[in-house]
PDB file of N, CA and C in Angstrom:
ATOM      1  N   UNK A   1       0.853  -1.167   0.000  1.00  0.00           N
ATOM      2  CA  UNK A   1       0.000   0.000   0.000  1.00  0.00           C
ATOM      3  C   UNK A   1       0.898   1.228   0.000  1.00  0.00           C
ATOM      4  N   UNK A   2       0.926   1.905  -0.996  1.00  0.00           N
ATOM      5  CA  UNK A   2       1.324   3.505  -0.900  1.00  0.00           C
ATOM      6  C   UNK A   2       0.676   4.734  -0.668  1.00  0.00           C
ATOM      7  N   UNK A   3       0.859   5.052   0.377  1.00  0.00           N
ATOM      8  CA  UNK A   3       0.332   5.854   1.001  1.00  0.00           C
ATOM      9  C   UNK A   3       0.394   7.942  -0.106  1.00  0.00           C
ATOM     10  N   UNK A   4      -0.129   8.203  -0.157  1.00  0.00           N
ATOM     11  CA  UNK A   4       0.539   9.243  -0.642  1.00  0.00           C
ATOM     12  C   UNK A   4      -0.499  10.523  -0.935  1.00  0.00           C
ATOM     13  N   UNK A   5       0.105  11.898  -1.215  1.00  0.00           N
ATOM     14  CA  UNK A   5      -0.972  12.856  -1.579  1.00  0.00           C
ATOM     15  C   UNK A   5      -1.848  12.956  -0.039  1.00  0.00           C
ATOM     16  N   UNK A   6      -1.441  12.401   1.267  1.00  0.00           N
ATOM     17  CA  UNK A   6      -2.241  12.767   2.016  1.00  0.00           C
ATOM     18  C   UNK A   6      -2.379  13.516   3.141  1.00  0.00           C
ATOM     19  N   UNK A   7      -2.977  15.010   2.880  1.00  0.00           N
ATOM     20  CA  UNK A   7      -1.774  15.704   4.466  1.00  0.00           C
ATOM     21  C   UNK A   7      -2.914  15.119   5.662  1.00  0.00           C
ATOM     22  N   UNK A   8      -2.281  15.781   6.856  1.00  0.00           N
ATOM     23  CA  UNK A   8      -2.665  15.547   7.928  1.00  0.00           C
ATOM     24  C   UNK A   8      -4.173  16.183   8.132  1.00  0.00           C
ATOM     25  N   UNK A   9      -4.940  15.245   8.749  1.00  0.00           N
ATOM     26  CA  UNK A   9      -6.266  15.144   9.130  1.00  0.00           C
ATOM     27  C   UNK A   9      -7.005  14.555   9.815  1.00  0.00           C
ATOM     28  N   UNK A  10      -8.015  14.950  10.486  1.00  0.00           N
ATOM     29  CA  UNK A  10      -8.926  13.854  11.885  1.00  0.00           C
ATOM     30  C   UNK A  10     -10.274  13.881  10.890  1.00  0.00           C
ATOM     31  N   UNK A  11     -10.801  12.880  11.714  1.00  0.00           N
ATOM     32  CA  UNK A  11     -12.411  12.697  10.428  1.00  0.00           C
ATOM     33  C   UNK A  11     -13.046  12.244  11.819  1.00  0.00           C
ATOM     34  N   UNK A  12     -14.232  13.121  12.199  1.00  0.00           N
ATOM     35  CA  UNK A  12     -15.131  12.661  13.175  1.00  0.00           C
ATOM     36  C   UNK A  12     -16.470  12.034  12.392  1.00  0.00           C
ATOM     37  N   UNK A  13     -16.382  10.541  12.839  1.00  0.00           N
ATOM     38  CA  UNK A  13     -16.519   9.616  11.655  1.00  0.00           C
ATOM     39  C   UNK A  13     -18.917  10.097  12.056  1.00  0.00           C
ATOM     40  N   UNK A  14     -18.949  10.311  12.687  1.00  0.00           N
ATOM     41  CA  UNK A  14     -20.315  10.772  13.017  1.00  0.00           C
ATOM     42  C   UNK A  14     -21.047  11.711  12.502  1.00  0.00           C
ATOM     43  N   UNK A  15     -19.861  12.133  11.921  1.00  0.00           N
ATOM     44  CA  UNK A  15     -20.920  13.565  10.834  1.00  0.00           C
ATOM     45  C   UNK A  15     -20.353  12.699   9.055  1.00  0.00           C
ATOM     46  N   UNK A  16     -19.860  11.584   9.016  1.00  0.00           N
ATOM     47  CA  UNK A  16     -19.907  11.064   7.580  1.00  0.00           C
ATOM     48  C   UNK A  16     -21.003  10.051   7.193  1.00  0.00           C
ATOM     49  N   UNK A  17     -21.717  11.098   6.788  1.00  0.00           N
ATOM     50  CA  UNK A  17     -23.312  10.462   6.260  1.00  0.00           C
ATOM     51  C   UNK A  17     -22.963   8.779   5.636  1.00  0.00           C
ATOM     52  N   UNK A  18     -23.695   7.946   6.576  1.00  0.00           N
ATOM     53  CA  UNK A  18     -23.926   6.326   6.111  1.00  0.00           C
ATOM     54  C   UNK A  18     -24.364   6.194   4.793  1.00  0.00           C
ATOM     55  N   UNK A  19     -23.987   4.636   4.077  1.00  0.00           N
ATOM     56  CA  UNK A  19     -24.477   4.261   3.020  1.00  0.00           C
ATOM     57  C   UNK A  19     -25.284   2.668   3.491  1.00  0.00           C
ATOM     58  N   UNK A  20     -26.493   2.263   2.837  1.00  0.00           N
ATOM     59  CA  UNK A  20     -26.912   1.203   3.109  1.00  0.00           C
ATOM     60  C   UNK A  20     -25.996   0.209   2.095  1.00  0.00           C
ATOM     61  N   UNK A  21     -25.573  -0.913   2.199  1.00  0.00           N
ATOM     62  CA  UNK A  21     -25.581  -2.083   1.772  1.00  0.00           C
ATOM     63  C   UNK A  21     -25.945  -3.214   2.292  1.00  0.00           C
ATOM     64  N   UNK A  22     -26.907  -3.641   1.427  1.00  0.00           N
ATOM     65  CA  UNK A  22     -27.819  -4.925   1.893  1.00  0.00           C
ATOM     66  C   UNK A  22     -26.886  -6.107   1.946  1.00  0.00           C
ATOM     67  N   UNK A  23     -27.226  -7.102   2.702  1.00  0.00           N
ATOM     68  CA  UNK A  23     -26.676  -8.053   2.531  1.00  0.00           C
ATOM     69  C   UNK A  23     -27.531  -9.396   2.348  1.00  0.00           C
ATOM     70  N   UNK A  24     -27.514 -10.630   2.328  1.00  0.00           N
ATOM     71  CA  UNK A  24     -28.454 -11.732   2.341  1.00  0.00           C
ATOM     72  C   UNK A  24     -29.239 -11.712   3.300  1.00  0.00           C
ATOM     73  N   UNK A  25     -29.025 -11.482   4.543  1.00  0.00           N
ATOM     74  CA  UNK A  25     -29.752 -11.299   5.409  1.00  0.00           C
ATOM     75  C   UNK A  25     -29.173 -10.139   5.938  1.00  0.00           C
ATOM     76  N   UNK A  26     -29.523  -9.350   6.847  1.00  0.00           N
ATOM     77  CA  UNK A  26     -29.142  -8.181   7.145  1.00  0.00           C
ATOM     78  C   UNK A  26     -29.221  -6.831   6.276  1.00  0.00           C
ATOM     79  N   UNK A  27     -28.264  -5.787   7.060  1.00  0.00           N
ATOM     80  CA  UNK A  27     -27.405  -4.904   6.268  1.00  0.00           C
ATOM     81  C   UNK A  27     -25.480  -4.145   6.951  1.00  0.00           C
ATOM     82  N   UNK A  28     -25.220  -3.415   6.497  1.00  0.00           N
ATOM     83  CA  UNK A  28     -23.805  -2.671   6.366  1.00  0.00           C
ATOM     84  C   UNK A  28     -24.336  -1.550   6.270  1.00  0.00           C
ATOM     85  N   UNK A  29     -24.144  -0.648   7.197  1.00  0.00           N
ATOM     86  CA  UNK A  29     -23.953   0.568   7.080  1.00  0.00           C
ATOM     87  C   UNK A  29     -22.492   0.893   6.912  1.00  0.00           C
ATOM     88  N   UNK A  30     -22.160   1.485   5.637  1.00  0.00           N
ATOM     89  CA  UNK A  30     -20.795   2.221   5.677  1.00  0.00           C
ATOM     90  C   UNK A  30     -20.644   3.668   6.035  1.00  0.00           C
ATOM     91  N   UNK A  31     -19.489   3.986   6.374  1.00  0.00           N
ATOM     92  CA  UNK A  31     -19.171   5.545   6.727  1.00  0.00           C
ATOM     93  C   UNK A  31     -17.762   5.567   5.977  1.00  0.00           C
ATOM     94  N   UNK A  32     -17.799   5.861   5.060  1.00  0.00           N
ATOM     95  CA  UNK A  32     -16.405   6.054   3.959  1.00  0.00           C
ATOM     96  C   UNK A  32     -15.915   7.498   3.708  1.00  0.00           C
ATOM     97  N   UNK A  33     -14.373   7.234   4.207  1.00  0.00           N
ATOM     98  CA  UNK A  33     -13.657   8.798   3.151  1.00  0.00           C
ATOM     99  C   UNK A  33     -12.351   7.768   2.583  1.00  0.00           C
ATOM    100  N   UNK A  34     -12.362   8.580   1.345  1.00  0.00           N
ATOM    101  CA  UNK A  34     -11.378   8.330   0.297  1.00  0.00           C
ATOM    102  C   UNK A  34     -10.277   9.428   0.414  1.00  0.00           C
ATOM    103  N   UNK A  35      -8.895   8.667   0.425  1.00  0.00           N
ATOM    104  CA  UNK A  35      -7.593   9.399   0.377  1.00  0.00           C
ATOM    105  C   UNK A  35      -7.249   9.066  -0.454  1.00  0.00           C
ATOM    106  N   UNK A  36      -7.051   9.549  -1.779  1.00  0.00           N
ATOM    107  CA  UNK A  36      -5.831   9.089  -2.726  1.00  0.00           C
ATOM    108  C   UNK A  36      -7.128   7.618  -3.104  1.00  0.00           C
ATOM    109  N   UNK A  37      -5.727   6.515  -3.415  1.00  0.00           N
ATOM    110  CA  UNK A  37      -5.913   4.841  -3.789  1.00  0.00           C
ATOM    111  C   UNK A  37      -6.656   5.037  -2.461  1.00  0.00           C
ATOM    112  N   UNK A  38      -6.658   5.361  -1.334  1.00  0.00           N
ATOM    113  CA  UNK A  38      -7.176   4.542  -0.145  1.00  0.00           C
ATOM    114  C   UNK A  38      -8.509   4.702   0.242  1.00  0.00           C
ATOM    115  N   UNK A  39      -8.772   3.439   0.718  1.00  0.00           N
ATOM    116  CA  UNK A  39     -10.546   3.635   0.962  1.00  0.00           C
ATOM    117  C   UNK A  39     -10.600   3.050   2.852  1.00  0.00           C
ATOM    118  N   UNK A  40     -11.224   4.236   3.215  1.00  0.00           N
ATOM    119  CA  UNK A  40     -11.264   4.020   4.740  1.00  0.00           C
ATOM    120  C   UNK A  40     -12.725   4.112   5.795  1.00  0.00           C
ATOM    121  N   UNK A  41     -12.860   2.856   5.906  1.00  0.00           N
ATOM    122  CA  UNK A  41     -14.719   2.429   6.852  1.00  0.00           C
ATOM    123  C   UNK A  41     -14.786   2.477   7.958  1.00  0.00           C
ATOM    124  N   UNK A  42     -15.687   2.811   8.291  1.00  0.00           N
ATOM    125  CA  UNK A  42     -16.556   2.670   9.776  1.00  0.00           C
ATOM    126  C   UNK A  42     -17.582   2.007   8.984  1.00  0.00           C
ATOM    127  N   UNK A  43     -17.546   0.570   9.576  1.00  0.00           N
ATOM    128  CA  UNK A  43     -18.697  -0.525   8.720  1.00  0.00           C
ATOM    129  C   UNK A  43     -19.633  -1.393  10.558  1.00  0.00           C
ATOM    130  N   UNK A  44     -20.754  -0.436  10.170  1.00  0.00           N
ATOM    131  CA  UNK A  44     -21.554  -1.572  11.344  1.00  0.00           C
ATOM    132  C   UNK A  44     -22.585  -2.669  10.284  1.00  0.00           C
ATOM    133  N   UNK A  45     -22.158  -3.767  10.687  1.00  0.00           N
ATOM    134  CA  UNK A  45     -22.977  -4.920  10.871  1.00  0.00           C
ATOM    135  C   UNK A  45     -23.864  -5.236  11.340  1.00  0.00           C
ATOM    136  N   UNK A  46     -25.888  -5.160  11.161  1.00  0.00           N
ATOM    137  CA  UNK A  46     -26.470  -5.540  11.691  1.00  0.00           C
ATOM    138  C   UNK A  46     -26.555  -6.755  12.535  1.00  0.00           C
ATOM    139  N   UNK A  47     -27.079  -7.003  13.508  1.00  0.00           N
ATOM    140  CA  UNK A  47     -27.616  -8.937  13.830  1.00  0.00           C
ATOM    141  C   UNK A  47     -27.896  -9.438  12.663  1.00  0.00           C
ATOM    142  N   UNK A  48     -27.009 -10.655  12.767  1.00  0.00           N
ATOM    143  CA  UNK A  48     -27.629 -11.707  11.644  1.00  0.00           C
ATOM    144  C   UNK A  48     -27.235 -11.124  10.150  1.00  0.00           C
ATOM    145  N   UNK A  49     -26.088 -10.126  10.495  1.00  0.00           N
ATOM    146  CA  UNK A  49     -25.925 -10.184   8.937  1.00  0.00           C
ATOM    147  C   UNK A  49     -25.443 -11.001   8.123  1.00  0.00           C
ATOM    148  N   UNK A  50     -25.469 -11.222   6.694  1.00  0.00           N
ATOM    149  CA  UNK A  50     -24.921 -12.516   5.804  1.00  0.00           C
ATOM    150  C   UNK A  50     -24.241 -11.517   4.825  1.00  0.00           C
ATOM    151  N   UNK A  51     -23.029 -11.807   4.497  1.00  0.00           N
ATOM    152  CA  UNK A  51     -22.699 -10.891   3.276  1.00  0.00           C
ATOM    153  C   UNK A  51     -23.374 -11.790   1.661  1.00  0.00           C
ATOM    154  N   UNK A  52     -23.476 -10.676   0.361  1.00  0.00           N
ATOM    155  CA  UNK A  52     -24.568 -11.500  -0.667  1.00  0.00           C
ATOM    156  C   UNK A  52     -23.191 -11.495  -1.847  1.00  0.00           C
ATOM    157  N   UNK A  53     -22.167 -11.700  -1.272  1.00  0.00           N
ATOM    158  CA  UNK A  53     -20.790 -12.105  -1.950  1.00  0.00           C
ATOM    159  C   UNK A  53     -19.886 -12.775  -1.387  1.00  0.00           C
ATOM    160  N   UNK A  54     -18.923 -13.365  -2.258  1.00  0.00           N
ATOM    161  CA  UNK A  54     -17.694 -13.728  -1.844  1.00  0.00           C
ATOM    162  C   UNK A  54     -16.633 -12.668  -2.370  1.00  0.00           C
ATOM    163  N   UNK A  55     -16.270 -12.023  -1.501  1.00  0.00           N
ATOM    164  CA  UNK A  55     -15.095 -10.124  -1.548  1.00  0.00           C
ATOM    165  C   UNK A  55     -13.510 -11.236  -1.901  1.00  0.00           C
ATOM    166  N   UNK A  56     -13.131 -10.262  -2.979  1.00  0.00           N
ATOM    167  CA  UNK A  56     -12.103 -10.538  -3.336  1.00  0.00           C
ATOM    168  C   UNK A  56     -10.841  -9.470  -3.635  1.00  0.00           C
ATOM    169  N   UNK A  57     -11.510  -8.106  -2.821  1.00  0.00           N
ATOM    170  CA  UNK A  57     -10.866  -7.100  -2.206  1.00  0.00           C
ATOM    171  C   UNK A  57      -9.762  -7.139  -1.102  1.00  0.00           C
ATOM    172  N   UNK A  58      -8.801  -6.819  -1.096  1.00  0.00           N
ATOM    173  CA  UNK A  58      -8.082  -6.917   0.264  1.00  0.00           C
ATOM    174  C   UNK A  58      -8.105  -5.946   1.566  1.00  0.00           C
ATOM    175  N   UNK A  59      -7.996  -5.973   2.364  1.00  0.00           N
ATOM    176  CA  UNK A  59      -8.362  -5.369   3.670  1.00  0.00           C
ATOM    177  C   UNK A  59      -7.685  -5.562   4.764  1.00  0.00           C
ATOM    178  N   UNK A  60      -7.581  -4.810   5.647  1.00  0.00           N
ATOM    179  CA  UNK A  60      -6.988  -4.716   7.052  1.00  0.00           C
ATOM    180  C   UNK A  60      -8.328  -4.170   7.695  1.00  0.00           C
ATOM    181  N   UNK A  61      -8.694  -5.248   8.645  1.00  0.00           N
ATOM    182  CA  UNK A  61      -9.976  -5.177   9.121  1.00  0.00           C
ATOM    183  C   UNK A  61      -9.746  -5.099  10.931  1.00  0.00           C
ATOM    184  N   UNK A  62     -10.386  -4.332  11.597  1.00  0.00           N
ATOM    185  CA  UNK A  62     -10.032  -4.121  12.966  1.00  0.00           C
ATOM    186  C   UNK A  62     -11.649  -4.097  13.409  1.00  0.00           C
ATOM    187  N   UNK A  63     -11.673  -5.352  14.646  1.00  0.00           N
ATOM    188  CA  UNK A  63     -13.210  -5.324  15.303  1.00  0.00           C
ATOM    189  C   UNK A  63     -12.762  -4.200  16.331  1.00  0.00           C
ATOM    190  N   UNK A  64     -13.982  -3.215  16.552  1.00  0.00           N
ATOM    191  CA  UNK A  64     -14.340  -2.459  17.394  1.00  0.00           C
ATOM    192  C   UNK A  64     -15.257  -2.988  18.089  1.00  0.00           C
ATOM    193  N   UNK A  65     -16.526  -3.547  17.331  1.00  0.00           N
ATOM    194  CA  UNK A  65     -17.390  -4.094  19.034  1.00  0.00           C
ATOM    195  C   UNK A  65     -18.160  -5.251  18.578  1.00  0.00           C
ATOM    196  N   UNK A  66     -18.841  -6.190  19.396  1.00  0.00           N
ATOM    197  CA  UNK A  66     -20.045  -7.226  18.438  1.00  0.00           C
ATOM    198  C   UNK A  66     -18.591  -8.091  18.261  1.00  0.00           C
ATOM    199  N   UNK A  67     -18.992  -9.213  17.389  1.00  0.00           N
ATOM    200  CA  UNK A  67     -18.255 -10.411  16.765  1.00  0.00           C
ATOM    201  C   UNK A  67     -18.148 -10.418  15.434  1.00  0.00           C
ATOM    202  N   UNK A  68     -17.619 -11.084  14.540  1.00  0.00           N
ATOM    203  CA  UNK A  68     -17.546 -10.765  13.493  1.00  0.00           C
ATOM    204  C   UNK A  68     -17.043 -12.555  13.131  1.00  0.00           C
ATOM    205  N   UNK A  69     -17.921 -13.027  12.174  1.00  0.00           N
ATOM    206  CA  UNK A  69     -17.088 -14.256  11.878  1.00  0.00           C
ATOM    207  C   UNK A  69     -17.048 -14.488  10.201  1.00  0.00           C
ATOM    208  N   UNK A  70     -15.432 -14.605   9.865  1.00  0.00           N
ATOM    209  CA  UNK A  70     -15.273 -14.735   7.963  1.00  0.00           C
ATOM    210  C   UNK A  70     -15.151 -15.936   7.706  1.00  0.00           C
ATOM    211  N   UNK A  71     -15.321 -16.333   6.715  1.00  0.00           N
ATOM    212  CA  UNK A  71     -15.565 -17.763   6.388  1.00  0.00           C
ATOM    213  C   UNK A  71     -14.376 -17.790   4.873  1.00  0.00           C
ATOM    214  N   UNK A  72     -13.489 -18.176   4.913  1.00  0.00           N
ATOM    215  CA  UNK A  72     -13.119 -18.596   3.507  1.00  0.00           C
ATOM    216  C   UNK A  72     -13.671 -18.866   2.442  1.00  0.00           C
ATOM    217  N   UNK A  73     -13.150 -18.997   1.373  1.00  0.00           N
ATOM    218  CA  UNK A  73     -13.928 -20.115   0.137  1.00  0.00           C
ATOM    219  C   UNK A  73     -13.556 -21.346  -0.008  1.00  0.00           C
ATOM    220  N   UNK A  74     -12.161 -21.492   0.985  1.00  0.00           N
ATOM    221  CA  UNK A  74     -11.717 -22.708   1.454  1.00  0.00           C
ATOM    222  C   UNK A  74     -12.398 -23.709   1.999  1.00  0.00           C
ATOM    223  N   UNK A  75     -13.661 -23.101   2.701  1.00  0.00           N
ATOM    224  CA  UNK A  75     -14.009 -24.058   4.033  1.00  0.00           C
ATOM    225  C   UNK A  75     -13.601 -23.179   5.619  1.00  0.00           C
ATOM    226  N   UNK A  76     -12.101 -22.616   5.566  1.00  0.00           N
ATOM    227  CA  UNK A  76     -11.785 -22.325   6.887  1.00  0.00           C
ATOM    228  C   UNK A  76     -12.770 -21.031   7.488  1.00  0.00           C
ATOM    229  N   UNK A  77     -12.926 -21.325   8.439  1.00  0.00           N
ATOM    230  CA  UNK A  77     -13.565 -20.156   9.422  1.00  0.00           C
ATOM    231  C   UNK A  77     -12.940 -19.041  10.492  1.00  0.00           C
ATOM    232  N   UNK A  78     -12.691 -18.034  10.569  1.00  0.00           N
ATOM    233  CA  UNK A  78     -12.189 -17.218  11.332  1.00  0.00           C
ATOM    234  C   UNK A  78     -13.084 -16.198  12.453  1.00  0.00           C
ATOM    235  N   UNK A  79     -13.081 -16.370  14.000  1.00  0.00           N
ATOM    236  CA  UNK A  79     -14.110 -15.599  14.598  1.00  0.00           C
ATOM    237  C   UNK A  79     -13.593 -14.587  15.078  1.00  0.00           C
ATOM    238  N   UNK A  80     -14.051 -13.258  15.004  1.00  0.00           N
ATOM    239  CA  UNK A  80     -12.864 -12.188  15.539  1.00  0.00           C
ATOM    240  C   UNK A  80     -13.707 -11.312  16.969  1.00  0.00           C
ATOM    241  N   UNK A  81     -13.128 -10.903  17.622  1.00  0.00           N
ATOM    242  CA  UNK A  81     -13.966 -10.075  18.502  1.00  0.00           C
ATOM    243  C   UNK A  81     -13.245  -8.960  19.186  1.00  0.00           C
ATOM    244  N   UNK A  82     -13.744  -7.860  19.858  1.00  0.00           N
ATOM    245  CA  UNK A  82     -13.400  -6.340  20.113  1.00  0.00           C
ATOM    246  C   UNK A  82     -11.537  -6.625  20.324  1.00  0.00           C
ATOM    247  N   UNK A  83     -11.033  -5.836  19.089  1.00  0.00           N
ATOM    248  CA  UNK A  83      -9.226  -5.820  19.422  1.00  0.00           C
ATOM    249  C   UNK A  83      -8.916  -6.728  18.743  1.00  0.00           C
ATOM    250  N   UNK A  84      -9.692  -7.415  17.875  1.00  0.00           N
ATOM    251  CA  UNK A  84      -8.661  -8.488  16.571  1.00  0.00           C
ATOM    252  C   UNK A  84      -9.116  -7.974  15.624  1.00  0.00           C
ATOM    253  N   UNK A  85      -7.931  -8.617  14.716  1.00  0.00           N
ATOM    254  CA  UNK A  85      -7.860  -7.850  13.264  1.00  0.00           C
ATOM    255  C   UNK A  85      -7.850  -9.193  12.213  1.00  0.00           C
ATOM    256  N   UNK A  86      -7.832  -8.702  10.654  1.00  0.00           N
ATOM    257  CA  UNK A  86      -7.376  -9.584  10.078  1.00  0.00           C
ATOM    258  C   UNK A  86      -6.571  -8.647   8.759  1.00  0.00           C
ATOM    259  N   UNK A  87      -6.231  -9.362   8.098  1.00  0.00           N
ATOM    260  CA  UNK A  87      -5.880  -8.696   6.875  1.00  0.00           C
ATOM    261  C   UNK A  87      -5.320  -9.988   5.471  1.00  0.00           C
ATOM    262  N   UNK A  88      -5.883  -9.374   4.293  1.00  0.00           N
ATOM    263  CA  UNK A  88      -5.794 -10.323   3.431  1.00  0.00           C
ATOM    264  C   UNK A  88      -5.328  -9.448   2.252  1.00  0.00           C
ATOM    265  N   UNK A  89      -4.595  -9.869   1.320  1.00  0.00           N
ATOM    266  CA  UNK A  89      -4.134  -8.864  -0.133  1.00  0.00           C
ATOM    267  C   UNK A  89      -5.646  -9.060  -0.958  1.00  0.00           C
ATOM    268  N   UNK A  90      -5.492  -8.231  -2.092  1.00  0.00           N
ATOM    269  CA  UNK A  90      -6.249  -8.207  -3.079  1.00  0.00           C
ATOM    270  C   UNK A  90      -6.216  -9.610  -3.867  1.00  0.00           C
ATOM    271  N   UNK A  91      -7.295 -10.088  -4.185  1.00  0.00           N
ATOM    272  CA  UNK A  91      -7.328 -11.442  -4.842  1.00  0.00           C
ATOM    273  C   UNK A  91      -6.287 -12.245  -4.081  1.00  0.00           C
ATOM    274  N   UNK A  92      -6.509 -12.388  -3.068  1.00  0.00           N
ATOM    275  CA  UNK A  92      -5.530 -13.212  -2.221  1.00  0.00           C
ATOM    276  C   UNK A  92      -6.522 -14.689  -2.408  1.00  0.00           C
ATOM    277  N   UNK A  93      -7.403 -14.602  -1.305  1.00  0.00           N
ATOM    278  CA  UNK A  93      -8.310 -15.662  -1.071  1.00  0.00           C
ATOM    279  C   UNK A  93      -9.961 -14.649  -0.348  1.00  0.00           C
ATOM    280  N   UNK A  94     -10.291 -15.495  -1.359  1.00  0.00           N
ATOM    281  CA  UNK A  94     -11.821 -14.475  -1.152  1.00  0.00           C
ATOM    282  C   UNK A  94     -12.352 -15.706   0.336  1.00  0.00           C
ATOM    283  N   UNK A  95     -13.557 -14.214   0.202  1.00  0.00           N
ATOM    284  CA  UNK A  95     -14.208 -14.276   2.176  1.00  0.00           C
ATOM    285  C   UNK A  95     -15.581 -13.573   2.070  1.00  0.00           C
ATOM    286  N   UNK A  96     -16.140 -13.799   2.693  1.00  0.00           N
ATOM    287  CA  UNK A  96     -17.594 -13.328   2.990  1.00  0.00           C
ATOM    288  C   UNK A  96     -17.766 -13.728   4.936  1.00  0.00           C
ATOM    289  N   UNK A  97     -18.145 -12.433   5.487  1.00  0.00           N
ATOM    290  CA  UNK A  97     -18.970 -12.428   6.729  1.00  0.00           C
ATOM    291  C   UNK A  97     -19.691 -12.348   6.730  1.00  0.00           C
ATOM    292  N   UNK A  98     -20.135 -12.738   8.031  1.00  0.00           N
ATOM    293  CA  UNK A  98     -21.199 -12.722   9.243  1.00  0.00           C
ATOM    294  C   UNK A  98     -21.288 -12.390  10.204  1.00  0.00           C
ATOM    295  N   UNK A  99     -22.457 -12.275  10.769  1.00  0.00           N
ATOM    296  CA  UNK A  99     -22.927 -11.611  12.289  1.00  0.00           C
ATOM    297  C   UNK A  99     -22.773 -12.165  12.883  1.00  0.00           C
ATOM    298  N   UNK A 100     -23.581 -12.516  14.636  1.00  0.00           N
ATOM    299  CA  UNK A 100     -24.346 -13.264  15.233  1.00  0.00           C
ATOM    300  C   UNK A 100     -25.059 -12.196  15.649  1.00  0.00           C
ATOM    301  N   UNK A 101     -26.087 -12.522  17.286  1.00  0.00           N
ATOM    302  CA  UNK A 101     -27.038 -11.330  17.221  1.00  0.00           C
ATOM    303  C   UNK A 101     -26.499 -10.464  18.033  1.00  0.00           C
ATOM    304  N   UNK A 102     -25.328  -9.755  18.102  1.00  0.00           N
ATOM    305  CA  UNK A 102     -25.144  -8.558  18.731  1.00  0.00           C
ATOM    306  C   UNK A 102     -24.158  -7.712  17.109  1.00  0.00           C
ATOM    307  N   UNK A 103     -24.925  -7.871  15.966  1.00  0.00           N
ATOM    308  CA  UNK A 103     -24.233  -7.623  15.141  1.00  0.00           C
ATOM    309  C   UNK A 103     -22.830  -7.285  15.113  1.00  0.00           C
ATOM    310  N   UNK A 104     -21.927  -6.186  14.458  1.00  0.00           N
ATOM    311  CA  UNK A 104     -20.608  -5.661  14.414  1.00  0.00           C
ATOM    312  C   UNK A 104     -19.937  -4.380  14.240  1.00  0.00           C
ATOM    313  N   UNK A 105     -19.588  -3.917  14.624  1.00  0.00           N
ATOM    314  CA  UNK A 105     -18.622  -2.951  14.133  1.00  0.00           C
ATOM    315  C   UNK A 105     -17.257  -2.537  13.751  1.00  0.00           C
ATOM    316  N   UNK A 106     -16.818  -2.336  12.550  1.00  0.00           N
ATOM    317  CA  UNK A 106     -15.645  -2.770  12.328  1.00  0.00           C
ATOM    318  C   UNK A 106     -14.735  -1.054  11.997  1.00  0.00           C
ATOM    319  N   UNK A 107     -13.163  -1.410  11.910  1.00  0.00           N
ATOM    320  CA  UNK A 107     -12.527  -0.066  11.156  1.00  0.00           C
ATOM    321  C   UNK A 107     -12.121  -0.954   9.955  1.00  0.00           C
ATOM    322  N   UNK A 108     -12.445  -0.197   8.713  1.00  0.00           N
ATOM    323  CA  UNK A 108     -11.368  -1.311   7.766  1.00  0.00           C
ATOM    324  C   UNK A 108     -10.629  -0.206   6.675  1.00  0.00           C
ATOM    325  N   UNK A 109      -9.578  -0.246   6.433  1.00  0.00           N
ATOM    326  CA  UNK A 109      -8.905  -0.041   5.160  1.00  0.00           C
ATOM    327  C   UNK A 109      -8.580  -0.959   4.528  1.00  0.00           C
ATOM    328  N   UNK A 110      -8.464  -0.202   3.304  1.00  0.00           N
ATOM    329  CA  UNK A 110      -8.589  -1.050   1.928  1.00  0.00           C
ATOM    330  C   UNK A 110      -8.542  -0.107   0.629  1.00  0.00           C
TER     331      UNK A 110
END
């Protein structure tokens, strides 16, 4: 990741108007600002959300609150909760999450 073109700045992520994305069950509220290449979320996860893809985006994903569980296309399963992270390259190995019922909240760049 090259960072670049970006001066110094705070983003009080509460005044960055949400976007809905539905999911199979559920939804994603995003809160996105764009730097440059970089794309940076405040993503809450309803209860019971299902993502309605397999993401083949890469990410550095940080739980803030709730659980969060990714599933490979492998088969393998990963459960994360408040203070774990994950991170995967672009077209690395695709993933799709889930909720349980205290949905999620995540930080992610990408």
């Amino acid at each position: 990741m090259q960072m670049s073109n970006i001066p110094f700045g705070t983003t009080d992520w509460s005044k960055v108007a949400p976007t809905r994305h539905p999911g199979e069950t559920g939804e994603a509220l995003w809160r996105t600002q764009n730097f440059d290449a970089i794309r940076v979320r405040l993503v809450e996860y309803s209860p019971h959300y299902l993502a309605d893809h397999w993401c083949q985006k890469g990410h550095i994903l940080f739980v803030l609150e709730g659980e969060l569980v990714t599933e490979l296309k492998d088969g393998r399963v990963f459960t994360l909760k408040p203070g774990q992270s994950y991170q995967v390259a672009d077209n690395a190995e695709p993933h799709r999450s889930r909720t349980g019922p205290a949905g999620a909240k995540l930080f992610i760049v990408d």
